[in-house]
Protein backbone atom coordinates (compact mmCIF):
# COMPACT_ATOMS: atom_id res chain seq x y z
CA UNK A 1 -19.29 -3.27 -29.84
CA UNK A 2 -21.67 -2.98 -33.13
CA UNK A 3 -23.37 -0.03 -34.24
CA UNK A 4 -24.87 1.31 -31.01
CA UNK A 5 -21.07 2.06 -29.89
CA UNK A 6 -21.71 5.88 -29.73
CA UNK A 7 -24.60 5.38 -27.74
CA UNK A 8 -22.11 4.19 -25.44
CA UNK A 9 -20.56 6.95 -25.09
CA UNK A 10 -22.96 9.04 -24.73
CA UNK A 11 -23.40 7.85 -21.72
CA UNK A 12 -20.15 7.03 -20.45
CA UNK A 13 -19.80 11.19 -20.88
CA UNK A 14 -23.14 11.88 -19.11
CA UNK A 15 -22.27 10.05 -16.06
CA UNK A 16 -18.41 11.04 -15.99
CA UNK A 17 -19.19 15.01 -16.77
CA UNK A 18 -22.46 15.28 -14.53
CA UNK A 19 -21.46 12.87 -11.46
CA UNK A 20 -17.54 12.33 -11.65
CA UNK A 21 -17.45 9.03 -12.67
CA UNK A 22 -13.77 7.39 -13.78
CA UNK A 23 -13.24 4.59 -15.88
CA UNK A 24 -11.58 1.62 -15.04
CA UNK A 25 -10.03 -1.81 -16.67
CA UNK A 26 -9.41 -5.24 -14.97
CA UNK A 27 -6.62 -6.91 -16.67
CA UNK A 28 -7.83 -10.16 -18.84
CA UNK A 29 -11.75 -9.73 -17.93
CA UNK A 30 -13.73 -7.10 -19.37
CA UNK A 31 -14.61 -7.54 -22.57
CA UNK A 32 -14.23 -4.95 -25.86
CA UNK A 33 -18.61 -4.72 -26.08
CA UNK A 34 -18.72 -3.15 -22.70
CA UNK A 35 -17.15 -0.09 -20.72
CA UNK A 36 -16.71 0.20 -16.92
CA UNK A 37 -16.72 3.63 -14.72
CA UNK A 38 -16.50 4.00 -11.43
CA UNK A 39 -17.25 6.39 -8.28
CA UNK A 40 -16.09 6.34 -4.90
CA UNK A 41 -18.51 9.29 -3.73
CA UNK A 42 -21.64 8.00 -5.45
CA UNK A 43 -24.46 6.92 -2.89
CA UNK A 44 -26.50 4.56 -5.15
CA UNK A 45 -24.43 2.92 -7.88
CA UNK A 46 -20.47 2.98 -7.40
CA UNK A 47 -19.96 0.89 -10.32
CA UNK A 48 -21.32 1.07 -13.65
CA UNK A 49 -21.35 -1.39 -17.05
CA UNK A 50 -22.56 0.31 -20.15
CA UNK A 51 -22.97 -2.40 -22.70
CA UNK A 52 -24.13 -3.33 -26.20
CA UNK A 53 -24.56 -6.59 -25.34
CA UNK A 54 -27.77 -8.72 -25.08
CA UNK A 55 -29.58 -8.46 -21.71
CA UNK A 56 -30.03 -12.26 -22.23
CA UNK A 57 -26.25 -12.70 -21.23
CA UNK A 58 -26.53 -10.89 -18.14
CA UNK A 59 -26.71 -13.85 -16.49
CA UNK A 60 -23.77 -15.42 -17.65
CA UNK A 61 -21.41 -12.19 -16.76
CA UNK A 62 -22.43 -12.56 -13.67
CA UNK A 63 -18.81 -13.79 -12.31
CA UNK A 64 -16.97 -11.09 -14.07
CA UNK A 65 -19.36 -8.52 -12.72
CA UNK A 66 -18.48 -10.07 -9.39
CA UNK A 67 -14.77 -9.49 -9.71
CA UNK A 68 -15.41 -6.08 -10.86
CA UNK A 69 -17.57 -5.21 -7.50
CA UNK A 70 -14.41 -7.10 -5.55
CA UNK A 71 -12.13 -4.71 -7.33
CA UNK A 72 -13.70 -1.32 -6.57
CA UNK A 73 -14.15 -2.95 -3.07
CA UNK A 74 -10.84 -3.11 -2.30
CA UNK A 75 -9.70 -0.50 -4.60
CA UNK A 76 -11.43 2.42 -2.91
CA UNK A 77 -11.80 0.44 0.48
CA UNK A 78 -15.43 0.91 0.62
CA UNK A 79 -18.00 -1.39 2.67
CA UNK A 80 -20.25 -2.13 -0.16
CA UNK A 81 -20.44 -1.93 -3.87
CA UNK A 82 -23.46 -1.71 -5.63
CA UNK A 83 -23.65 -2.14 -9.65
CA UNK A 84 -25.52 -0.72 -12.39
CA UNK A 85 -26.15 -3.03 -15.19
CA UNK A 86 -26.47 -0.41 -18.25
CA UNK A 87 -27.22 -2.28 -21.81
CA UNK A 88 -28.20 -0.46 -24.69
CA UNK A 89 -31.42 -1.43 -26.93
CA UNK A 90 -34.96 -2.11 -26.30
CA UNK A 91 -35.21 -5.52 -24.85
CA UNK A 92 -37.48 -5.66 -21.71
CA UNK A 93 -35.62 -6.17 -18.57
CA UNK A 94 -36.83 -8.76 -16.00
CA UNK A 95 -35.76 -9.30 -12.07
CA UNK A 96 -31.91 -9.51 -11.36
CA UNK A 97 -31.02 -10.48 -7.66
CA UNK A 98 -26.98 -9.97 -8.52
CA UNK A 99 -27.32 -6.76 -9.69
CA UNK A 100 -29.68 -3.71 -10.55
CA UNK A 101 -30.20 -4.27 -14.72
CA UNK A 102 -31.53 -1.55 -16.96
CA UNK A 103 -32.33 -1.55 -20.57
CA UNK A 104 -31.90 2.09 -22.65
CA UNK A 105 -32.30 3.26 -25.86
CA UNK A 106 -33.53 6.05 -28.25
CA UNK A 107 -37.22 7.03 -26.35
CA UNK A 108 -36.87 3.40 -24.66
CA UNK A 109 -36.14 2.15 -21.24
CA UNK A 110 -36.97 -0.93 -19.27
CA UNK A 111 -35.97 -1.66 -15.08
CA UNK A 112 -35.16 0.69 -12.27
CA UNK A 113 -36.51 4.26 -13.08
CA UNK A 114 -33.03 5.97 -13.51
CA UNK A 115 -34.34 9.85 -13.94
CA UNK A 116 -35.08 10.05 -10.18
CA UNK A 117 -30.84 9.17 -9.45
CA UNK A 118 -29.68 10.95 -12.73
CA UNK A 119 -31.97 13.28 -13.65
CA UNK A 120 -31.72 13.68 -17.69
CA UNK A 121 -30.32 10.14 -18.03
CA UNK A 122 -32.96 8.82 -21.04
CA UNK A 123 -32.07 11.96 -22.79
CA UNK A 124 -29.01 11.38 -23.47
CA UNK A 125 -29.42 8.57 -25.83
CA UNK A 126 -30.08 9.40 -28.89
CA UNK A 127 -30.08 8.29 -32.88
CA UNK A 128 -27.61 10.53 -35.19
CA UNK A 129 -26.28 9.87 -38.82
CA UNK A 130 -22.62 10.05 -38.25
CA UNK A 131 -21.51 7.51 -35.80
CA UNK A 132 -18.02 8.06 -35.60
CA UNK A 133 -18.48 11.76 -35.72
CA UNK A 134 -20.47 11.27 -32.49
CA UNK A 135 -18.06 9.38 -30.95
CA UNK A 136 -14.89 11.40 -31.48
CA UNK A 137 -17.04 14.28 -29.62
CA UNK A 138 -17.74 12.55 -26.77
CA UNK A 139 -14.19 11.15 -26.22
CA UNK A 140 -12.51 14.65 -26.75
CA UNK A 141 -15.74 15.67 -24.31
CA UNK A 142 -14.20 13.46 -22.06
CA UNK A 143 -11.18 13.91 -22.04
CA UNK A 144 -11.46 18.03 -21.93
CA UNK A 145 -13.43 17.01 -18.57
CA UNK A 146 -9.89 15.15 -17.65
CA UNK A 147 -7.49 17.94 -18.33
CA UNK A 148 -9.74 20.38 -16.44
CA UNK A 149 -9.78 18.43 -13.11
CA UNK A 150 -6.05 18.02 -13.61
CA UNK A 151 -5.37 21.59 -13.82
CA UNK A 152 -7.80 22.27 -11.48
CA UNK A 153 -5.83 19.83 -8.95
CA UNK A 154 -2.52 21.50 -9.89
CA UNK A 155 -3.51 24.75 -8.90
CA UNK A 156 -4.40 23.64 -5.69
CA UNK A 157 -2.14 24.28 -2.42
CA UNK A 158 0.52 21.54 -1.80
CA UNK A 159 -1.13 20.96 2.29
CA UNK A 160 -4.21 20.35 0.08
CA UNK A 161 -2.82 17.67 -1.89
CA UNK A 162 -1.31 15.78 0.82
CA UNK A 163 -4.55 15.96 2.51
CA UNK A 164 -6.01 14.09 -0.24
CA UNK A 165 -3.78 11.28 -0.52
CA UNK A 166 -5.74 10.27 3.12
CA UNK A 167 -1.76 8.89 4.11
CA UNK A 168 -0.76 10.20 7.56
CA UNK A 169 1.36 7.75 8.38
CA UNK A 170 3.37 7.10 4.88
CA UNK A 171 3.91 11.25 5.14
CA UNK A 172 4.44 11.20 9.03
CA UNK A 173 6.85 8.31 8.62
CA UNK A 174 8.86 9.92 5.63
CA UNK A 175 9.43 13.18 7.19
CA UNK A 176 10.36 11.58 10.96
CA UNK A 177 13.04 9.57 8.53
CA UNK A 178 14.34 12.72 7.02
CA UNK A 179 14.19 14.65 10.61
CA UNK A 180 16.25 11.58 12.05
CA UNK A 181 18.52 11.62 8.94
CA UNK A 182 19.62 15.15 9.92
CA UNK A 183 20.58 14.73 13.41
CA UNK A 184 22.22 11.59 12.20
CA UNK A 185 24.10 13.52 9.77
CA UNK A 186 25.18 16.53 12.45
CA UNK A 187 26.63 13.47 15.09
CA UNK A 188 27.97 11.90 12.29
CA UNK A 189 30.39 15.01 11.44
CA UNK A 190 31.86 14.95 14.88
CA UNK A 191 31.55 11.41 15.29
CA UNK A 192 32.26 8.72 12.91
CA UNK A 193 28.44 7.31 11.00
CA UNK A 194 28.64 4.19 13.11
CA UNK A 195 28.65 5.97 16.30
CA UNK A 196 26.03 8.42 15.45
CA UNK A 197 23.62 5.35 14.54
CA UNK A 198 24.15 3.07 17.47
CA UNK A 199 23.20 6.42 19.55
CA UNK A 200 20.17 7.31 17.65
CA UNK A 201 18.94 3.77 18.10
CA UNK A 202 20.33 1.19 15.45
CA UNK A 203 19.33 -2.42 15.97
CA UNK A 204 22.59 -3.74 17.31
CA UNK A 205 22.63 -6.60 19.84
CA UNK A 206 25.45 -5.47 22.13
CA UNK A 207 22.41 -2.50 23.18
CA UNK A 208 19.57 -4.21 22.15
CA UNK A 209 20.34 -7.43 23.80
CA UNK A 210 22.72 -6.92 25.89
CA UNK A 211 21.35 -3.67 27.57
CA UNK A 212 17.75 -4.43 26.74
CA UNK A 213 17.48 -1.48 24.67
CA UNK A 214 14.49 -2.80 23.27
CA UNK A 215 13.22 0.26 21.27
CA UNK A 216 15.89 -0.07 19.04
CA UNK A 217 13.85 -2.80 17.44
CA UNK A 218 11.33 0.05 16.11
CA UNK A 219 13.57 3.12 15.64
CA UNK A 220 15.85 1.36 13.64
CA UNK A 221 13.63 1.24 10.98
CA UNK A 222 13.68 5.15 10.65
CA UNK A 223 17.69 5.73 10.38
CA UNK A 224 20.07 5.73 7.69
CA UNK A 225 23.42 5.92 7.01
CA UNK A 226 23.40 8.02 3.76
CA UNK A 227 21.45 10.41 1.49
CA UNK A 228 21.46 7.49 -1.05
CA UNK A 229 19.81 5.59 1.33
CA UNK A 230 17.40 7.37 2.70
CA UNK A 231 16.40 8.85 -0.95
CA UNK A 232 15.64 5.04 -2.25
CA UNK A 233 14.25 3.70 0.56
CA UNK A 234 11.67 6.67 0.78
CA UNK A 235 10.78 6.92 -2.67
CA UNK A 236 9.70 2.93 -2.32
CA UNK A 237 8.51 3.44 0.73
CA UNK A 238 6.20 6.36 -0.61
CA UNK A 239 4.95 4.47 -4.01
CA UNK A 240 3.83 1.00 -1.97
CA UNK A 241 3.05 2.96 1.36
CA UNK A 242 0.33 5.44 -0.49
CA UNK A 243 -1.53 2.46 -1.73
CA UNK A 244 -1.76 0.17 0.86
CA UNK A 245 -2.68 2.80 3.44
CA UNK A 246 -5.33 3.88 1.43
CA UNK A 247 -6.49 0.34 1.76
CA UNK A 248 -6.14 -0.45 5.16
CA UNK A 249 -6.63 2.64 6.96
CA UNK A 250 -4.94 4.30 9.06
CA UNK A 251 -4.58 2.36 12.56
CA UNK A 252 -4.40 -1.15 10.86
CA UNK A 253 -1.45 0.43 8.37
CA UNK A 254 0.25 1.46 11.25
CA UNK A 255 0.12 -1.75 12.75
CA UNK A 256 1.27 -3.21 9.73
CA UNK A 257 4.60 -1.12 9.16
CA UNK A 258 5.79 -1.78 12.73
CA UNK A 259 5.24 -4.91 12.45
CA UNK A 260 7.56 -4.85 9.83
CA UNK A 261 10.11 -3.09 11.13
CA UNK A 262 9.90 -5.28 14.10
CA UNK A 263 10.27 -8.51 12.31
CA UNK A 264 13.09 -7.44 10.22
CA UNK A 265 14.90 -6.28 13.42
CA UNK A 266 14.29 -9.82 15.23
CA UNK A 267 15.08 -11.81 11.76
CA UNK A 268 18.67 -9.58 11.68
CA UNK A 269 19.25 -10.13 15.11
CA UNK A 270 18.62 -13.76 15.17
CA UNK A 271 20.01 -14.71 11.95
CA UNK A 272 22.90 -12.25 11.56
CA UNK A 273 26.05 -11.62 12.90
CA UNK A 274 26.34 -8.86 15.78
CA UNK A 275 26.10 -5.96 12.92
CA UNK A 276 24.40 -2.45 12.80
CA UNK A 277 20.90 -2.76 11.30
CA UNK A 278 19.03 -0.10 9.95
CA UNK A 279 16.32 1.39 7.66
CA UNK A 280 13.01 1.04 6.46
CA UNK A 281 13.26 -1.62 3.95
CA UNK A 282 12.53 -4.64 6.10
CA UNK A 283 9.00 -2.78 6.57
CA UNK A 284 8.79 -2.22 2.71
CA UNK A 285 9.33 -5.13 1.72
CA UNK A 286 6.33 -6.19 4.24
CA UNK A 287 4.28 -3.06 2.88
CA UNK A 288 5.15 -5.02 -1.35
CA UNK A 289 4.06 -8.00 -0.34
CA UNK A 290 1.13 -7.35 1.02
CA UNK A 291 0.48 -4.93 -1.78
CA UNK A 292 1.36 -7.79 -4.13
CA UNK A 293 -1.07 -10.20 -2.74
CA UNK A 294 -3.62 -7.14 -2.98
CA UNK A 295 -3.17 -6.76 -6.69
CA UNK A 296 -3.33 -10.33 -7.38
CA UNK A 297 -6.01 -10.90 -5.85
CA UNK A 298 -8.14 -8.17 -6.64
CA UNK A 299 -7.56 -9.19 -10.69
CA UNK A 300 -6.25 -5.45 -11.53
CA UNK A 301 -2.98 -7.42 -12.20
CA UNK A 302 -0.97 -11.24 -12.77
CA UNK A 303 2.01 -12.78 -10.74
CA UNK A 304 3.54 -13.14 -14.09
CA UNK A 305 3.10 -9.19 -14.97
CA UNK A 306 4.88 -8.58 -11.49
CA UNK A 307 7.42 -11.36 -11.95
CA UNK A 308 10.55 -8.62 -12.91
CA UNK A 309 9.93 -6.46 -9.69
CA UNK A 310 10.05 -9.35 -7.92
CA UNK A 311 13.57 -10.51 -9.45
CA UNK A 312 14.61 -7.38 -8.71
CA UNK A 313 13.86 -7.11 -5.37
CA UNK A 314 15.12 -10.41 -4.98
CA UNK A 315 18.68 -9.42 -6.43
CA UNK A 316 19.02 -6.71 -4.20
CA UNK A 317 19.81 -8.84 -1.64
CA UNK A 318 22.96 -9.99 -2.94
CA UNK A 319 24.58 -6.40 -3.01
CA UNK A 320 27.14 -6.49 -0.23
CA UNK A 321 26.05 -4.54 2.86
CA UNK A 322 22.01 -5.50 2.68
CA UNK A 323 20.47 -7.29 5.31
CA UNK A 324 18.87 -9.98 3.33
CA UNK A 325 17.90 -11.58 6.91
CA UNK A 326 15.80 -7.98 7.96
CA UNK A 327 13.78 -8.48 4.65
CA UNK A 328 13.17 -12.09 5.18
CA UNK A 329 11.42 -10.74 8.35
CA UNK A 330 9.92 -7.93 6.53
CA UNK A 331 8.52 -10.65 4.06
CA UNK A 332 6.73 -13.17 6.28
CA UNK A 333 5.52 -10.51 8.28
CA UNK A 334 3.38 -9.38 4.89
CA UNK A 335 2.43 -12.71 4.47
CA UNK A 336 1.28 -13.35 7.71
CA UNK A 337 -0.94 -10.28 8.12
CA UNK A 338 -2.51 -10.50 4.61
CA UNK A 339 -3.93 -13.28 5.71
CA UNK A 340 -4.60 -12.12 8.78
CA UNK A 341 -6.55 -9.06 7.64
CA UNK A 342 -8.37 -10.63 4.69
CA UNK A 343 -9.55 -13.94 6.57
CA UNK A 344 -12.25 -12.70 8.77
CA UNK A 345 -12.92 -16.30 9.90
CA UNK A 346 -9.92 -17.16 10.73
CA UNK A 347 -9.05 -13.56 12.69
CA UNK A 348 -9.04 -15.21 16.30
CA UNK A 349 -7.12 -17.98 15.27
CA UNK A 350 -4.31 -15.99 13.35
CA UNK A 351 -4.06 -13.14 15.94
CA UNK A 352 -3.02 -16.79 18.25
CA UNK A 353 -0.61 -17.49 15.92
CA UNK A 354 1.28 -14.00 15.25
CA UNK A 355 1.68 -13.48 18.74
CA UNK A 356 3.07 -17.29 19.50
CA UNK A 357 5.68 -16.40 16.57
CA UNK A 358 6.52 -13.22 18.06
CA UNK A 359 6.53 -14.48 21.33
CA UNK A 360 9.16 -17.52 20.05
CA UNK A 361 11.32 -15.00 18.37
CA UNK A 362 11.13 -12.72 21.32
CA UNK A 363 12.15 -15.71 23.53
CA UNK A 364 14.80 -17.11 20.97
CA UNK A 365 16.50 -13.13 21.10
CA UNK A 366 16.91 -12.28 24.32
CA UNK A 367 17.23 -15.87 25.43
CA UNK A 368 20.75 -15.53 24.45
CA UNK A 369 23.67 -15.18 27.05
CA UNK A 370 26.32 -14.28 24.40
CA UNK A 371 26.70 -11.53 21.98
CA UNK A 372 29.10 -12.58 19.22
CA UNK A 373 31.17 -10.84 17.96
CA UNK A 374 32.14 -8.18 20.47
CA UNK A 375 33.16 -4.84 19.33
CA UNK A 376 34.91 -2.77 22.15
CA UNK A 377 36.16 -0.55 20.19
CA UNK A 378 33.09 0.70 18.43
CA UNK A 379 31.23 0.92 21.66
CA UNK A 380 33.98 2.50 23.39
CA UNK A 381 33.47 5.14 20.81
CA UNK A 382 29.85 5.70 21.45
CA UNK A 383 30.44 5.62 25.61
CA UNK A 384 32.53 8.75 24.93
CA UNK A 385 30.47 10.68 22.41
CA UNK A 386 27.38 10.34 24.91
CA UNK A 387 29.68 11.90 27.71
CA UNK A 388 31.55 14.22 25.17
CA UNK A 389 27.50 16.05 24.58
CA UNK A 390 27.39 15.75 28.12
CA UNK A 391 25.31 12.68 29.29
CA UNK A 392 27.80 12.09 31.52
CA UNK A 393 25.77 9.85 34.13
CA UNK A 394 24.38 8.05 31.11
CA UNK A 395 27.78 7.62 29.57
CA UNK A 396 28.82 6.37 32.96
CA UNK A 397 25.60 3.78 33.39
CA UNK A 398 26.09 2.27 29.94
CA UNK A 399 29.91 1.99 30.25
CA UNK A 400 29.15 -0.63 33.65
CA UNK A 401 26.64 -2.25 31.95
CA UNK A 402 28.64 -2.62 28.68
CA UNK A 403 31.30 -4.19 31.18
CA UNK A 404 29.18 -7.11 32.16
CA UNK A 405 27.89 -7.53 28.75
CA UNK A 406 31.63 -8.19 28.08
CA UNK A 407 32.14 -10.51 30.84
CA UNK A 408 29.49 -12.87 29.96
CA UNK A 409 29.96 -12.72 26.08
CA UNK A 410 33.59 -14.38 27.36
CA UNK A 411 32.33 -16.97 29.26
């Protein structure tokens, strides 16, 4: 930027103060003569460029201002983003299909009429003799607006707050978790933690399989076996979730996370041994990758800026006791409905081949007649806690059906 910098932000404080406007960055693309701000409430223009640059080269930012328009897109989820091409001087402005250009200055302005949208707008440019004087104001203007809206937000109630984060399901799903945890925890003190999952509804294929206790491929995902646990998985659950639903909505979120859980249930059951599976991390690692994907392709961020989380999440599979085979699942499930939500064309096709996959897996798990290994003892366990709260004709039905289980798994 060169000498008409203030005049910059003047403007960048008009339209943030007066209409709410926020300013954003893409990573790598905008460039150090311009400033971007951005609304998710404004009807006309929810993007904005204020520039010092030449309205000759316009034109030729015409792919960057693009990728901006794709960002706020996806960023607040909106239908359509329209873009307001500010530059600063007095060149005359002619026709712009892409995007609505203006021209302002000190008693000058070329294109669209702004003052009927933001009444006041031309007056706000204006000549002084200390540059960086004006400047200085009109950041710490800014930012004063900044700190008000935060305190402003802090005072407000907490069932306000949640309300704004427009995430029923991320909140719904992390307090059924903690509710679950609890009950979990009170069978676990008479019983043993094993016993109190595999009757709340763990994955394990002696019931899921071998009973056809099929539910326990989706409330598997919302146990676990310790405060650790549940604490870690919840706070990534809660920093991907937020996002993502934000993005997608609310019914196609939903379908995304039990999904998730689903195909991390089916990849642990098919590729592992006969093992207790539980938690919410198959789904979150379906919820990160399609947020990674998101990110990437929306330009707010790099594969290679991402590249530690990745290695992270990748070495967490080696820790003894994680189901590396439930967040395989979790993994190409992300992939698969990225592309399935973001390639509109392709929709019919892709919804053909998500449900042949599931329908392979489905056929592949309960096409199996045995259930290696067998562990009488553990279900023995569970047969008698069911009868010991008194479920005695369920504790009855399961022990018969647990008998022929055991019969075929020998043959």
């Amino acid at each position: 930027m060169e000498n008409n910098t203030y005049k910059v932000f003047q403007l960048m404080e008009y339209f943030i103060t007066k209409y709410d406007y926020i300013s954003f960055r893409v990573n790598g693309l905008d460039k150090p003569d311009e400033i971007l701000i951005a609304s998710k409430t404004n009807p006309d223009f929810q993007v904005i460029r204020i520039t010092t640059a030449s309205v000759g080269t316009a034109y030729y930012d015409t792919g960057r201002l693009d990728t901006y328009q794709m960002v706020i897109k996806q960023q607040f989820n909106l239908p359509e983003v329209k873009i307001l091409d500010v530059h600063i001087g007095n060149e005359t402005v002619e026709g712009n299909d892409e995007f609505t250009t203006v021209c302002i200055d000190s008693n000058y302005h070329s294109g669209l009429d702004l003052s009927t949208i933001y009444p006041g707008v031309y007056e706000v440019v204006h000549d002084v003799s200390d540059k960086e004087g004006e400047i200085k104001n009109r950041v710490s203007n800014i930012n004063n607006t900044f700190l008000k809206l935060k305190e402003t937000a802090k005072k407000r109630p907490l069932y306000a707050k949640l309300k704004d984060l427009h995430a029923p399901v991320t909140m719904g799903t992390c307090v059924v978790c903690t509710v679950l945890f609890l009950i979990t925890l009170f069978l676990s003190s008479k019983y043993d933690v094993d016993t109190a999952l595999i009757m709340m509804g763990a994955q394990y294929n002696t019931f899921t399989l071998g009973l056809h206790q099929v539910y326990r491929l989706v409330l598997n995902g919302f146990l676990h076996g310790s405060i650790m646990h549940l604490v870690f998985n919840l706070m990534a659950f809660y920093y991907v979730g937020i996002g993502v639903e934000r993005r997608l909505k609310t019914k196609k979120y939903l379908i995304l996370l039990l999904s998730g859980i689903i195909f991390s249930a089916l990849s642990a059951g098919i590729i592992g041994a006969n093992t207790i599976t539980i938690g919410l991390s198959g789904a979150i690692y379906c919820i990160f990758v399609y947020y990674i994907f998101s990110l990437v392709n929306s330009g707010f961020i790099n594969v290679r800026q991402l590249m530690p989380t990745i290695l992270l999440n990748l070495m967490l599979n080696f820790i003894p006791g994680v189901s590396w085979q439930g967040h395989l699942g979790g993994t190409v499930c992300g992939c698969l409905f990225y592309y399935l939500f973001n390639n509109k064309d392709n929709k019919k096709s892709m919804i053909i081949l998500v449900t042949s996959l599931l329908l392979i897996m489905n056929i592949k798990y309960f096409g199996f007649t045995k259930i290696q290994p067998l562990y009488i003892g553990s279900d023995v366990k569970v047969v008698s806690a069911y009868k010991d709260l008194g479920l005695k004709s369920y504790s009855d039905n399961i022990s018969k059906r647990l008998i022929n289980v055991y019969q075929k798994g020998e043959k």
